[in-house]
C-alpha atoms as a PDB file:
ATOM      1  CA  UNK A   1      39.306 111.497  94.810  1.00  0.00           C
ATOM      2  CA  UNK A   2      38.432 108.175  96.818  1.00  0.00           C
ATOM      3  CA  UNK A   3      41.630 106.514  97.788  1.00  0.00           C
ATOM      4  CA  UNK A   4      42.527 103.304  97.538  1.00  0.00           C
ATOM      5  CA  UNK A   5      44.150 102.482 100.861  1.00  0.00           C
ATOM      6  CA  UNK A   6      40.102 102.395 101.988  1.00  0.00           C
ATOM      7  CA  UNK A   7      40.673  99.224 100.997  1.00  0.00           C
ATOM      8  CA  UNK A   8      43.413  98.604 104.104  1.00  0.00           C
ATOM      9  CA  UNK A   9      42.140  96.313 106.848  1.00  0.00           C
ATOM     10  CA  UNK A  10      40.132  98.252 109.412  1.00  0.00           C
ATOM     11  CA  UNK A  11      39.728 101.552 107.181  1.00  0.00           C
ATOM     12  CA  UNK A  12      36.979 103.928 108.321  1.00  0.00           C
ATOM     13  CA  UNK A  13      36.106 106.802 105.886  1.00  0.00           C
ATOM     14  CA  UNK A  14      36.592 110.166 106.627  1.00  0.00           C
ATOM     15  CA  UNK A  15      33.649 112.668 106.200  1.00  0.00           C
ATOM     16  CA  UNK A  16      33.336 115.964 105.332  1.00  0.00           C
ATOM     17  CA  UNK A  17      36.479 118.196 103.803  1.00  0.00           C
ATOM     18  CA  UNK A  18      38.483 115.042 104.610  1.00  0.00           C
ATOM     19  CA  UNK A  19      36.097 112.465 102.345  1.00  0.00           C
ATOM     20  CA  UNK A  20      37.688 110.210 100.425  1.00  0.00           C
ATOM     21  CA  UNK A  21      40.629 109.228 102.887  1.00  0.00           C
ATOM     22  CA  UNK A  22      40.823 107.102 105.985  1.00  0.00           C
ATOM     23  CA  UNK A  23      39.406 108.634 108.973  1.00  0.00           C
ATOM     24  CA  UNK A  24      41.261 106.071 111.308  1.00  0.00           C
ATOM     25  CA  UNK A  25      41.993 102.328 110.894  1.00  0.00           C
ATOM     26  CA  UNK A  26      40.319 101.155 113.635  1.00  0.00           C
ATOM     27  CA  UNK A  27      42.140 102.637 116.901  1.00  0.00           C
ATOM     28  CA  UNK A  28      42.662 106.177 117.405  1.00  0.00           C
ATOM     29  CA  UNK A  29      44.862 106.469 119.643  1.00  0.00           C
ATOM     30  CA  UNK A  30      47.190 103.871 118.652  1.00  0.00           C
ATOM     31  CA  UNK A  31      47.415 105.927 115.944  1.00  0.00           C
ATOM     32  CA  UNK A  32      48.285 109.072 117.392  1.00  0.00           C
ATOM     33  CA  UNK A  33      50.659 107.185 119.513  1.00  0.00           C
ATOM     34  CA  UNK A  34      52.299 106.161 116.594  1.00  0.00           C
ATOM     35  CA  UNK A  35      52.707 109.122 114.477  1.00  0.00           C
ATOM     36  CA  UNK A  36      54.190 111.310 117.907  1.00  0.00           C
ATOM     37  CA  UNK A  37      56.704 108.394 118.085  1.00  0.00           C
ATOM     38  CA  UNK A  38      57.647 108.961 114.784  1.00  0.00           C
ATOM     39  CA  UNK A  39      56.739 105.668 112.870  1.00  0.00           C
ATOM     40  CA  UNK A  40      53.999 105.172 110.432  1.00  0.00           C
ATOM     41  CA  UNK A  41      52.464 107.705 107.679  1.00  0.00           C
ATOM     42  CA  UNK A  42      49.022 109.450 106.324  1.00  0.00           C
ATOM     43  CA  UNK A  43      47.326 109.244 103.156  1.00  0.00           C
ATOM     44  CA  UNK A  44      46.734 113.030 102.418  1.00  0.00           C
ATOM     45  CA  UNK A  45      45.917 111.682  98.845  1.00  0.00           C
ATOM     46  CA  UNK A  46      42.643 113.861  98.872  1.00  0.00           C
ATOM     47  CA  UNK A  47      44.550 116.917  98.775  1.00  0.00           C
ATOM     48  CA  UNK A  48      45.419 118.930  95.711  1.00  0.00           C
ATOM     49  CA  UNK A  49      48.434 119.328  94.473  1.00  0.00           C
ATOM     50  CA  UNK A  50      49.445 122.100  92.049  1.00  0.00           C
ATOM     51  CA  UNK A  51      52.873 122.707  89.800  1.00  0.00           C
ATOM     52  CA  UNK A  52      54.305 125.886  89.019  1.00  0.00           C
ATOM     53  CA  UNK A  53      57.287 125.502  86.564  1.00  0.00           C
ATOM     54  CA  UNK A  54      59.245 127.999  84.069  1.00  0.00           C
ATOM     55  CA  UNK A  55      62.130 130.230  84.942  1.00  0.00           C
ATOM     56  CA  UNK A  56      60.146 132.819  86.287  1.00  0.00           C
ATOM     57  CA  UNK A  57      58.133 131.151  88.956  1.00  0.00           C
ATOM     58  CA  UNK A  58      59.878 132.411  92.046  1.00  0.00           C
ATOM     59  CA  UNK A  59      59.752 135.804  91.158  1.00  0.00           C
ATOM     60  CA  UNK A  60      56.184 135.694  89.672  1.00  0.00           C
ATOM     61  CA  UNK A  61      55.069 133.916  93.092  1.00  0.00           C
ATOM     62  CA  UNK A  62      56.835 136.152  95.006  1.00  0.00           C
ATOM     63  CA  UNK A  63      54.366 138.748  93.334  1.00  0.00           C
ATOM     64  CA  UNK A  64      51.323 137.223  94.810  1.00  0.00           C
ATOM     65  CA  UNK A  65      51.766 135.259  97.863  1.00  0.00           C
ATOM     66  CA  UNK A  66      52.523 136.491 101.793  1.00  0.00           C
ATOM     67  CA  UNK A  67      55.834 134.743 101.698  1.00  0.00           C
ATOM     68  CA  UNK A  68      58.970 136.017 100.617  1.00  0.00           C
ATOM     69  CA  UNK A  69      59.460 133.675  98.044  1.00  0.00           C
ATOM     70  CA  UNK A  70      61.540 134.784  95.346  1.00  0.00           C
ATOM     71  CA  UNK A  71      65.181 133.911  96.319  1.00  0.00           C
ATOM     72  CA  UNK A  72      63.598 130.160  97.909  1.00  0.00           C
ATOM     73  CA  UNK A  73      66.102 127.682  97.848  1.00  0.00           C
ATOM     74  CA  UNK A  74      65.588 124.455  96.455  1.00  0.00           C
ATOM     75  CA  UNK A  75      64.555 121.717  98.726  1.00  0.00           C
ATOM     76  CA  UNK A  76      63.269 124.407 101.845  1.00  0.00           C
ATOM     77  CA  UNK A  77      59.551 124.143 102.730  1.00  0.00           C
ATOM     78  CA  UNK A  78      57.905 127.127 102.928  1.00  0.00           C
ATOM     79  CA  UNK A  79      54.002 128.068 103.130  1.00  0.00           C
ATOM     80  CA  UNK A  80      51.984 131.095 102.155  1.00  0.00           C
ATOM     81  CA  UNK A  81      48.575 132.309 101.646  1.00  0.00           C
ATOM     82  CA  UNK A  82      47.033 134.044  98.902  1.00  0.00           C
ATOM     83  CA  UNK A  83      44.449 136.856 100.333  1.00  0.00           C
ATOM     84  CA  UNK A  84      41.220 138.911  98.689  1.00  0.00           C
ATOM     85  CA  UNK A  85      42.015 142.394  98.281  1.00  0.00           C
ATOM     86  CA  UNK A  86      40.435 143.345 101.933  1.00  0.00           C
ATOM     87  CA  UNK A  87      43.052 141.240 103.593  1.00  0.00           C
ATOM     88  CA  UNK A  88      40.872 137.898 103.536  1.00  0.00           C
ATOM     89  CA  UNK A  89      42.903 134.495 103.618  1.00  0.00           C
ATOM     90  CA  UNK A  90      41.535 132.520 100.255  1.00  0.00           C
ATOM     91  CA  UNK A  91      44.016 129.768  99.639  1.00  0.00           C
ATOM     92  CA  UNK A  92      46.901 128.261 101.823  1.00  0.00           C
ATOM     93  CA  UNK A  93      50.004 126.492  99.924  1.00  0.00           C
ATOM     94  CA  UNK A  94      52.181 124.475 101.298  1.00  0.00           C
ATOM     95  CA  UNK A  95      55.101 124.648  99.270  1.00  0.00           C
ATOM     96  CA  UNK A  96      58.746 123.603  97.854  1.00  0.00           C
ATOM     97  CA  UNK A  97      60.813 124.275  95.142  1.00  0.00           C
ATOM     98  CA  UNK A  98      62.612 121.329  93.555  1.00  0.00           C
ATOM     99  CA  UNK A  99      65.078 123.580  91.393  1.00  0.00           C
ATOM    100  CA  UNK A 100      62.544 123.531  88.571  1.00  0.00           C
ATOM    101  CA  UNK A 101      59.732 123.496  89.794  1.00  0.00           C
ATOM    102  CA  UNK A 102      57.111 124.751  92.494  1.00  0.00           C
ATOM    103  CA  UNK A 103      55.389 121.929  94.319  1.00  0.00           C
ATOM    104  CA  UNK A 104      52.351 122.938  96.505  1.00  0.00           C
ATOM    105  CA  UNK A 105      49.965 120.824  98.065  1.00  0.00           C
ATOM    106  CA  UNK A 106      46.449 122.841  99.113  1.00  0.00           C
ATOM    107  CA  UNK A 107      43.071 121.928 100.773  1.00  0.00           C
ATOM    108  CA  UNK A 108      41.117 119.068  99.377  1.00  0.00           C
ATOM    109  CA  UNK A 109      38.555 120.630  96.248  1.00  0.00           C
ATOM    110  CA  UNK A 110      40.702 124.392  96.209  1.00  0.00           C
ATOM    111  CA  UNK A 111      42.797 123.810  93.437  1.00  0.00           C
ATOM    112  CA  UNK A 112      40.319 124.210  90.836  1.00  0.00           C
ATOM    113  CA  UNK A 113      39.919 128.127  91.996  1.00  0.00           C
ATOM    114  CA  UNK A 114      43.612 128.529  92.826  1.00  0.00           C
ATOM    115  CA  UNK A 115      44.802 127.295  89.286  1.00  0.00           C
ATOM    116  CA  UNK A 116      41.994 129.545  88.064  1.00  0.00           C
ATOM    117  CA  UNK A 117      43.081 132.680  89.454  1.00  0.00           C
ATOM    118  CA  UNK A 118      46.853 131.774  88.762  1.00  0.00           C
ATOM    119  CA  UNK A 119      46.252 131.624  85.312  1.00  0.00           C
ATOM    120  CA  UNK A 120      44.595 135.247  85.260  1.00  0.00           C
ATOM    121  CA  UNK A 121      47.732 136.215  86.788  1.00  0.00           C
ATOM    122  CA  UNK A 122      50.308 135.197  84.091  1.00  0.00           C
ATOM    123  CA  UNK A 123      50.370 137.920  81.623  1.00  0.00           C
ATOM    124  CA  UNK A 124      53.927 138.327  80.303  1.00  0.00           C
ATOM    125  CA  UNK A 125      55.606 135.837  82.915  1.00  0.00           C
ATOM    126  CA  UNK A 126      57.038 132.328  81.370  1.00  0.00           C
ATOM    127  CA  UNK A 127      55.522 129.885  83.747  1.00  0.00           C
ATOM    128  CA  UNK A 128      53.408 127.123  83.419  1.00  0.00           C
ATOM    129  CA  UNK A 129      50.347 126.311  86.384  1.00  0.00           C
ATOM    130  CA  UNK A 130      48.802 122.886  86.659  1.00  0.00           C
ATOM    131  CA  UNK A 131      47.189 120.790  88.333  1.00  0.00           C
ATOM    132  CA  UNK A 132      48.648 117.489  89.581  1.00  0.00           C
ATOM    133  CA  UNK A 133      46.047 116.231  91.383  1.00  0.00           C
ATOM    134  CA  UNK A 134      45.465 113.002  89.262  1.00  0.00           C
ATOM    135  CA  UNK A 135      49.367 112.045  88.842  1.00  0.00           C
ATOM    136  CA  UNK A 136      50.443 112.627  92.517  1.00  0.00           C
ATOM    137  CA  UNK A 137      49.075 112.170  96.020  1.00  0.00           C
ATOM    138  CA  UNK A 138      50.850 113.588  99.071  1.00  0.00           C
ATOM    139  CA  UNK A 139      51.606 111.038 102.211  1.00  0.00           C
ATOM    140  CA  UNK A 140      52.793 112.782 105.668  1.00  0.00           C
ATOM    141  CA  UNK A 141      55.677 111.127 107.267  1.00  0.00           C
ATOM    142  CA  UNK A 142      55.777 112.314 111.012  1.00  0.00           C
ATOM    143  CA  UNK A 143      58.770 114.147 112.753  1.00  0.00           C
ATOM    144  CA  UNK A 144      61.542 111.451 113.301  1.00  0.00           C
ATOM    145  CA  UNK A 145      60.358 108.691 110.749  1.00  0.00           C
ATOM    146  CA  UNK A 146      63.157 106.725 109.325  1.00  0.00           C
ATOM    147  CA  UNK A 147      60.841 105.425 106.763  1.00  0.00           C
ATOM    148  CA  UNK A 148      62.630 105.267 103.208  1.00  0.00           C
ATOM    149  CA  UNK A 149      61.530 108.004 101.082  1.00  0.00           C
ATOM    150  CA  UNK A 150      61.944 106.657  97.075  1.00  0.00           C
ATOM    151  CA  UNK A 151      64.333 108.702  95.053  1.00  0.00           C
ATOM    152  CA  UNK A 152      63.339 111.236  92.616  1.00  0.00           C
ATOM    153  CA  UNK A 153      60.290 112.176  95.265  1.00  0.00           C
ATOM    154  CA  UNK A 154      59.852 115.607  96.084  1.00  0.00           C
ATOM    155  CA  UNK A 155      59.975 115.955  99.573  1.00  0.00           C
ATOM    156  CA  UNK A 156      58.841 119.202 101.479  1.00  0.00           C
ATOM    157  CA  UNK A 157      60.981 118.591 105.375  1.00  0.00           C
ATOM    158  CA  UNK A 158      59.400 121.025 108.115  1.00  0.00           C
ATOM    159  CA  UNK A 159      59.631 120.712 111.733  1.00  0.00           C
ATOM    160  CA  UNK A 160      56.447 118.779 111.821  1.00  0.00           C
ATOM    161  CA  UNK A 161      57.200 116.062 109.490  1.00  0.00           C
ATOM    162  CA  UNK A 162      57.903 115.498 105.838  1.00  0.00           C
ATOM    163  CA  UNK A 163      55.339 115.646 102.848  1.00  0.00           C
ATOM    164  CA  UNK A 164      55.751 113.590  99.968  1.00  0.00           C
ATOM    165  CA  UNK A 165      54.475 114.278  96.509  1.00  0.00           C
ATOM    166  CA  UNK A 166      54.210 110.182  95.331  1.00  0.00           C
ATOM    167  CA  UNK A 167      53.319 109.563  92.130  1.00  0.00           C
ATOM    168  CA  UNK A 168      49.388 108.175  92.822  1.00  0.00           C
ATOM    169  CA  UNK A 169      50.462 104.808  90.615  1.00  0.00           C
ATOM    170  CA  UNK A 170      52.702 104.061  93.553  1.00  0.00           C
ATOM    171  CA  UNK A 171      50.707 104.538  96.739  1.00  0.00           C
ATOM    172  CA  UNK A 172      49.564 101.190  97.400  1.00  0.00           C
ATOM    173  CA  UNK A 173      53.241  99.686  96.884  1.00  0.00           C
ATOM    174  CA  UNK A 174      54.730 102.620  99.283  1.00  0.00           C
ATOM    175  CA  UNK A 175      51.957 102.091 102.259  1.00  0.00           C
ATOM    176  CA  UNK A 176      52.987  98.328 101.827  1.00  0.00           C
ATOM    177  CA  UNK A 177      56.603  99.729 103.340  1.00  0.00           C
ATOM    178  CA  UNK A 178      56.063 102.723 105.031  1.00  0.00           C
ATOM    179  CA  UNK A 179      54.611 100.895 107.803  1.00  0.00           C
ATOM    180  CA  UNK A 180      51.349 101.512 110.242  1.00  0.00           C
ATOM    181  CA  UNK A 181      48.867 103.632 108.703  1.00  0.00           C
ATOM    182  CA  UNK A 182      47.133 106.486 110.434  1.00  0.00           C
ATOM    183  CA  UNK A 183      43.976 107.943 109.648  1.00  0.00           C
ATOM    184  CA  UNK A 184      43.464 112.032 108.836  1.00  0.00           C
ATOM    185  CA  UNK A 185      42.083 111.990 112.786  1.00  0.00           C
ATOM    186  CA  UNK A 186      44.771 111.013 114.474  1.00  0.00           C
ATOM    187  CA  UNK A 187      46.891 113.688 111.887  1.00  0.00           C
ATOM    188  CA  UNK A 188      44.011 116.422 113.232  1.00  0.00           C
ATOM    189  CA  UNK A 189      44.812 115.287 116.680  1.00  0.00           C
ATOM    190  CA  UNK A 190      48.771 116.194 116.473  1.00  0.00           C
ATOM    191  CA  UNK A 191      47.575 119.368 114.478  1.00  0.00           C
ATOM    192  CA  UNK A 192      45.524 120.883 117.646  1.00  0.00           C
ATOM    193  CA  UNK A 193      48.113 120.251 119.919  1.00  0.00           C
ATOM    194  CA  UNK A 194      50.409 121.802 117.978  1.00  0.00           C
ATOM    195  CA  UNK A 195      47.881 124.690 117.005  1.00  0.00           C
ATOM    196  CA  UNK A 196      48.357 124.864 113.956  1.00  0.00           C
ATOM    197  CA  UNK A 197      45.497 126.711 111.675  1.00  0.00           C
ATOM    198  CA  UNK A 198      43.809 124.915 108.662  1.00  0.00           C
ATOM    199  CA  UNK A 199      42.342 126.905 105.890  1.00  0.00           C
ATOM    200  CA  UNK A 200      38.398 125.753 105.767  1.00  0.00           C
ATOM    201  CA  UNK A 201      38.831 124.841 109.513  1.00  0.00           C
ATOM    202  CA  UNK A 202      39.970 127.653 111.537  1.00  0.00           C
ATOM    203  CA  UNK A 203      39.100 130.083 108.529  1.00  0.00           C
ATOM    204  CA  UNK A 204      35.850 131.634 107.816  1.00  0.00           C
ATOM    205  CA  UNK A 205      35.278 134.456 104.825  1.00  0.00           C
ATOM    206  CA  UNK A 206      36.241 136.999 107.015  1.00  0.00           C
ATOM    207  CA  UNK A 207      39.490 135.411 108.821  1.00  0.00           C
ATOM    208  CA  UNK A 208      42.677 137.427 108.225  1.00  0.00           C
ATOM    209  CA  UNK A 209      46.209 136.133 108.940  1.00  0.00           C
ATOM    210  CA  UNK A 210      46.741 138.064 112.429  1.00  0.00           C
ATOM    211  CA  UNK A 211      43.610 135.841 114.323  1.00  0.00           C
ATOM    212  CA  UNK A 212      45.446 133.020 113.315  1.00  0.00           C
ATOM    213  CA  UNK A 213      49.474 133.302 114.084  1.00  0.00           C
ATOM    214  CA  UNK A 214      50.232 132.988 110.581  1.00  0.00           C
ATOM    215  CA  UNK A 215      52.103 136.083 110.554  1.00  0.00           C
ATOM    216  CA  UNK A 216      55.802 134.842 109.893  1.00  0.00           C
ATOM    217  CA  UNK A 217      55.141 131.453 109.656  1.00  0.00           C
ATOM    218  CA  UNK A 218      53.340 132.342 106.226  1.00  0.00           C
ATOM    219  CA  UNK A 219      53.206 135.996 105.753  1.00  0.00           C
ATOM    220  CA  UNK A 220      56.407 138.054 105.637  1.00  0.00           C
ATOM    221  CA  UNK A 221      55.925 141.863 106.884  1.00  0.00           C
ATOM    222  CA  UNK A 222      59.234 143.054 104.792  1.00  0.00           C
ATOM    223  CA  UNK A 223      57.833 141.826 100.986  1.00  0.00           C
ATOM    224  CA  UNK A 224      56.703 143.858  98.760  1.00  0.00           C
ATOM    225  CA  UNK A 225      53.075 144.094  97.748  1.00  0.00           C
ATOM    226  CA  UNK A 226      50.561 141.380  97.086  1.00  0.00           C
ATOM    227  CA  UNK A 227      46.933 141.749  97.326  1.00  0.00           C
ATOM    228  CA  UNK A 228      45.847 142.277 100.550  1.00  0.00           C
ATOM    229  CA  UNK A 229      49.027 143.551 101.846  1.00  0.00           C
ATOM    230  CA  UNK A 230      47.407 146.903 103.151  1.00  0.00           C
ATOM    231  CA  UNK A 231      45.152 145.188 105.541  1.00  0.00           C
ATOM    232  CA  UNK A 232      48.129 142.623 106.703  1.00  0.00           C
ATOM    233  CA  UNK A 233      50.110 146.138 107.411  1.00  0.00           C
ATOM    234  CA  UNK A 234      47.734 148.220 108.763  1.00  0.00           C
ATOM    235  CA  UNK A 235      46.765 145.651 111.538  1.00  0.00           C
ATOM    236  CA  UNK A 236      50.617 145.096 112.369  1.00  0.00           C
ATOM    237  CA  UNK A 237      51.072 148.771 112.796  1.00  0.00           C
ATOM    238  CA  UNK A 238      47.828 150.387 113.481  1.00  0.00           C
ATOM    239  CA  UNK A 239      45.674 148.434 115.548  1.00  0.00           C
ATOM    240  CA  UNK A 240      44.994 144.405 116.719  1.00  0.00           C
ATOM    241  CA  UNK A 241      43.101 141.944 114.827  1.00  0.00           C
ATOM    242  CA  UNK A 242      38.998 141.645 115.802  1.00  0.00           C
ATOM    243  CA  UNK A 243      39.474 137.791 116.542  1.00  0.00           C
ATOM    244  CA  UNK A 244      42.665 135.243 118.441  1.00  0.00           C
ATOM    245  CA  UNK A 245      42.751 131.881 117.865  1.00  0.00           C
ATOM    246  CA  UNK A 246      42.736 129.903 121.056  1.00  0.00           C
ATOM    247  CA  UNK A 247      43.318 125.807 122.167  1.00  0.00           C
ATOM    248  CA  UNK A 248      40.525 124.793 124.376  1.00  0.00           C
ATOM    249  CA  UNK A 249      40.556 121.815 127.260  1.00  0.00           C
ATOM    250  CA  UNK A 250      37.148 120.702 127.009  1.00  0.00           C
ATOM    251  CA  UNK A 251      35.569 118.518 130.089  1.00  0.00           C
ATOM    252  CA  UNK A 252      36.350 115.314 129.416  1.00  0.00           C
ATOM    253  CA  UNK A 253      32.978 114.065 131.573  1.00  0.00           C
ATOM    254  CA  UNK A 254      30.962 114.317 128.452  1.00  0.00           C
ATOM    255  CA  UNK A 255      30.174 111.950 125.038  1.00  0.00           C
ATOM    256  CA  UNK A 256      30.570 114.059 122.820  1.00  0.00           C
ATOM    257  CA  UNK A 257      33.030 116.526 121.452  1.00  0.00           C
ATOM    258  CA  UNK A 258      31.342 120.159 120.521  1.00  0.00           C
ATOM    259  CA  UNK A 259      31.090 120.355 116.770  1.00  0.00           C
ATOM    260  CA  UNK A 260      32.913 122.887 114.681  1.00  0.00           C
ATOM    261  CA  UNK A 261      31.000 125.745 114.445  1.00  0.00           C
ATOM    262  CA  UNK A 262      29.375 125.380 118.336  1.00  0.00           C
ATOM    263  CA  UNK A 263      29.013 128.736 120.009  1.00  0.00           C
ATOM    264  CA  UNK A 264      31.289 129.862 122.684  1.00  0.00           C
ATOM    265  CA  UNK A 265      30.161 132.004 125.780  1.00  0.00           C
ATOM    266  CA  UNK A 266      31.933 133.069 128.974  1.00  0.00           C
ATOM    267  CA  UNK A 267      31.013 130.090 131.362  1.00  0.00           C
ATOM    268  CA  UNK A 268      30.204 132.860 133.929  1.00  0.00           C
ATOM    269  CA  UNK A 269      27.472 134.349 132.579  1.00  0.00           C
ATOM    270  CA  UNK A 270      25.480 130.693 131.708  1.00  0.00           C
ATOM    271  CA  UNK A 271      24.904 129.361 128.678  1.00  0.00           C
ATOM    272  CA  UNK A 272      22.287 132.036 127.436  1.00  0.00           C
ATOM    273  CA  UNK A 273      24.830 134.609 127.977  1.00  0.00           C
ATOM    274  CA  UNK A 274      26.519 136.486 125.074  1.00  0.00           C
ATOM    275  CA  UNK A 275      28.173 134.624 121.900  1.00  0.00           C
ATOM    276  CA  UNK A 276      32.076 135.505 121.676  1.00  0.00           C
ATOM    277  CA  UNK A 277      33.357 133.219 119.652  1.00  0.00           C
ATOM    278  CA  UNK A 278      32.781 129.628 118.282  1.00  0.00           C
ATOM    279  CA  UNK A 279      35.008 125.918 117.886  1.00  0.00           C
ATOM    280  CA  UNK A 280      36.815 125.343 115.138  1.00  0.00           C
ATOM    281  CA  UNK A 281      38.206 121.879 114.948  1.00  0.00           C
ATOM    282  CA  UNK A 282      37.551 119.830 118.155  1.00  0.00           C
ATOM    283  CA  UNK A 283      39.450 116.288 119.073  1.00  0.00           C
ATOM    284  CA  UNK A 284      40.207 113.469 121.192  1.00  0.00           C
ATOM    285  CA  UNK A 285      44.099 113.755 121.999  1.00  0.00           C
ATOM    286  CA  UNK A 286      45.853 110.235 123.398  1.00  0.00           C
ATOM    287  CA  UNK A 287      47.675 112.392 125.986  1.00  0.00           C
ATOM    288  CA  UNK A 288      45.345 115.509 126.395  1.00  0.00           C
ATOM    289  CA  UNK A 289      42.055 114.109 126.235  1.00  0.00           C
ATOM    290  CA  UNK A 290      39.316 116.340 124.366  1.00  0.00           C
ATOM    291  CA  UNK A 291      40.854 119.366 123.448  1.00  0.00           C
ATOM    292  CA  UNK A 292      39.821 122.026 120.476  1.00  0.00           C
ATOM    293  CA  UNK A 293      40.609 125.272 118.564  1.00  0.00           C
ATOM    294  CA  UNK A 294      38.482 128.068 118.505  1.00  0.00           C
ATOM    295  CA  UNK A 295      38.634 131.479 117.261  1.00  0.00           C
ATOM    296  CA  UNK A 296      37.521 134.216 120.269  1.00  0.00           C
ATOM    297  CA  UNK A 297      36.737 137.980 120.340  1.00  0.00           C
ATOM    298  CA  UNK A 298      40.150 139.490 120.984  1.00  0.00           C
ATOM    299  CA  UNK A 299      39.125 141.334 124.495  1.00  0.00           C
ATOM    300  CA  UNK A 300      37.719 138.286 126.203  1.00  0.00           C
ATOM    301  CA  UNK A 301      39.764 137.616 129.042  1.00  0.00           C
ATOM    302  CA  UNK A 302      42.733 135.477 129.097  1.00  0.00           C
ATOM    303  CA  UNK A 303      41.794 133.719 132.025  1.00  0.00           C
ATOM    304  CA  UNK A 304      37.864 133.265 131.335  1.00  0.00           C
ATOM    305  CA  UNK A 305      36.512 130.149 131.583  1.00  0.00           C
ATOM    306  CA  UNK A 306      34.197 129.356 128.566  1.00  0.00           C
ATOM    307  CA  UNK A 307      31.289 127.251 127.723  1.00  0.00           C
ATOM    308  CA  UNK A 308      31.262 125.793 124.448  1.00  0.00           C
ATOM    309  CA  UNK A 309      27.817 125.033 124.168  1.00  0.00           C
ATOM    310  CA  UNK A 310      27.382 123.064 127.152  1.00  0.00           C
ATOM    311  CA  UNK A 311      30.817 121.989 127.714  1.00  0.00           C
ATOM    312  CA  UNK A 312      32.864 123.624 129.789  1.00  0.00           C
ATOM    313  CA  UNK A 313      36.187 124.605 128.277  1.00  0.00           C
ATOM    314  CA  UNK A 314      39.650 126.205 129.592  1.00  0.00           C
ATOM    315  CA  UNK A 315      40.915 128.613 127.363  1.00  0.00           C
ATOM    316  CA  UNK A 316      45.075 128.150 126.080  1.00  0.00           C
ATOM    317  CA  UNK A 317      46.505 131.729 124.832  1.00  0.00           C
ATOM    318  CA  UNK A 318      47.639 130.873 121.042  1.00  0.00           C
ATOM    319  CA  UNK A 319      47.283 134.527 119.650  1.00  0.00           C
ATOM    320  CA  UNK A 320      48.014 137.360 121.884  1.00  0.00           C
ATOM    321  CA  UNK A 321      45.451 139.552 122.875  1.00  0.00           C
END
């Protein structure tokens, strides 16, 4: 869904996962600058945005997410991930309850297959799924914005920032007020530094939530079941995930940032030595210069310097070992 604040003086497109959004409006790291001072907001319009409503949504959710969601007050943010039977992350939700109803916000293009395999879920259970996509488009306000947040807006306040779910009719009129806008790179930017994970990023079809840190932040270990929950409790108990997720300083002599996907070796045995792991999202930072997340074999040494293709790359622990 192409939005329109493309239209906004300087607007670059985003490609990729992120098409049909901003990628930046013209300086980067003014950008940044802005959102880590707390002023200005991004249109996340291209994401999806699903409903779950009916009086047994909490409990029904609760059923089939990692979170511990079925006593959720109203108004607290949580997130959770649905997983395949084997323990493989599938969808991420970002999610609040307004009192009626469940507000989630997902990856651009995953609704369709979420709402799909909600609805097989329903059975007996009076709730209603849908997709929201088309009526509402989520805009990130950064930690410490005083920007005026309409009423009747769901809001979804974390330590990061807060989401809001604005009907689509108003976006224009709110970016009028909301002041500078940011583009989805300098958003990506904050989100390395702070490593956080991002389903379709840092994910592959293999990922579980152990190589990522999203144990506790999205996955609760004292729930009951939910598919996938052997896997999540064997690895907590049993044994250590295959994969860590680590934040990279690249060298910041070189053009071009390594691509996601770009092969990582330990820098000591050249760049024809063996593969351990690969980038996953890679950016310029307006403090830290090129940094990047990357998901590693778990035994490679804290301290090893890595190559990531050519580019030589300090490795940040993010995931224990």
């Amino acid at each position: 869904m192409k939005s329109p604040l493309l239209s906004l003086p300087g607007a670059v497109p985003a490609e990729g996962l992120d098409e049909g959004v901003a990628a930046h409006y013209g300086d980067l790291f003014r950008e940044q600058r802005a959102l880590a001072d707390g002023t200005g907001f991004v249109d996340l319009s291209h994401r999806g945005v699903v409903t779950v409503s009916g009086d047994d949504r909490l409990g029904w959710l609760h059923l089939l997410l990692t979170q511990h969601v079925s006593e959720l007050p109203a108004g607290e943010a949580t997130e959770a991930l649905i997983l395949s039977a084997h323990g493989h992350i599938e969808h991420a939700l970002y999610l609040v309850d307004d009192g009626e109803t469940v507000w989630a916000h997902v990856e651009p293009g995953t609704q369709d297959a979420l709402i799909a395999y909600l609805e097989s879920m329903k059975f007996f259970y009076r709730v209603e799924v849908a997709d929201r996509t088309a009526e509402y488009a989520v805009v990130h306000l950064p930690a410490g914005s005083i920007a005026e947040v309409p009423e009747d807006v769901v809001v979804r306040e974390t330590p990061y920032g807060r989401d809001l779910f604005l009907p689509r009719a108003d976006l224009e009129s709110y970016a009028e007020k909301a002041g500078p806008p940011a583009g989805i790179l300098a958003h990506e930017a904050l989100r390395v530094e702070q490593h956080r994970p991002r389903l379709g990023f840092e994910t592959d079809h293999r990922t579980i939530p152990h190589e990522l840190g999203w144990i506790g932040s999205a996955v609760h270990l004292q729930k009951g079941c939910y598919r996938g929950q052997e896997t999540v409790a064997r690895v907590q108990n049993l044994g250590k995930p295959p994969r860590r997720l680590v934040f990279l300083h690249l060298d910041g002599s070189e053009v071009h940032l390594p691509a996601a996907g770009t092969e990582l070796r330990v820098a000591d045995e050249g760049p024809d030595g063996r593969k351990i792991g690969f980038v996953t999202t890679s950016v310029r930072h307006h403090e830290l210069g090129p940094v990047a997340l990357a998901l590693v074999k778990r035994n490679v040494p804290v301290d090893a310097r890595l190559l990531a293709g050519t580019t030589a790359a300090a490795q940040e622990v993010v995931v224990e070992p």
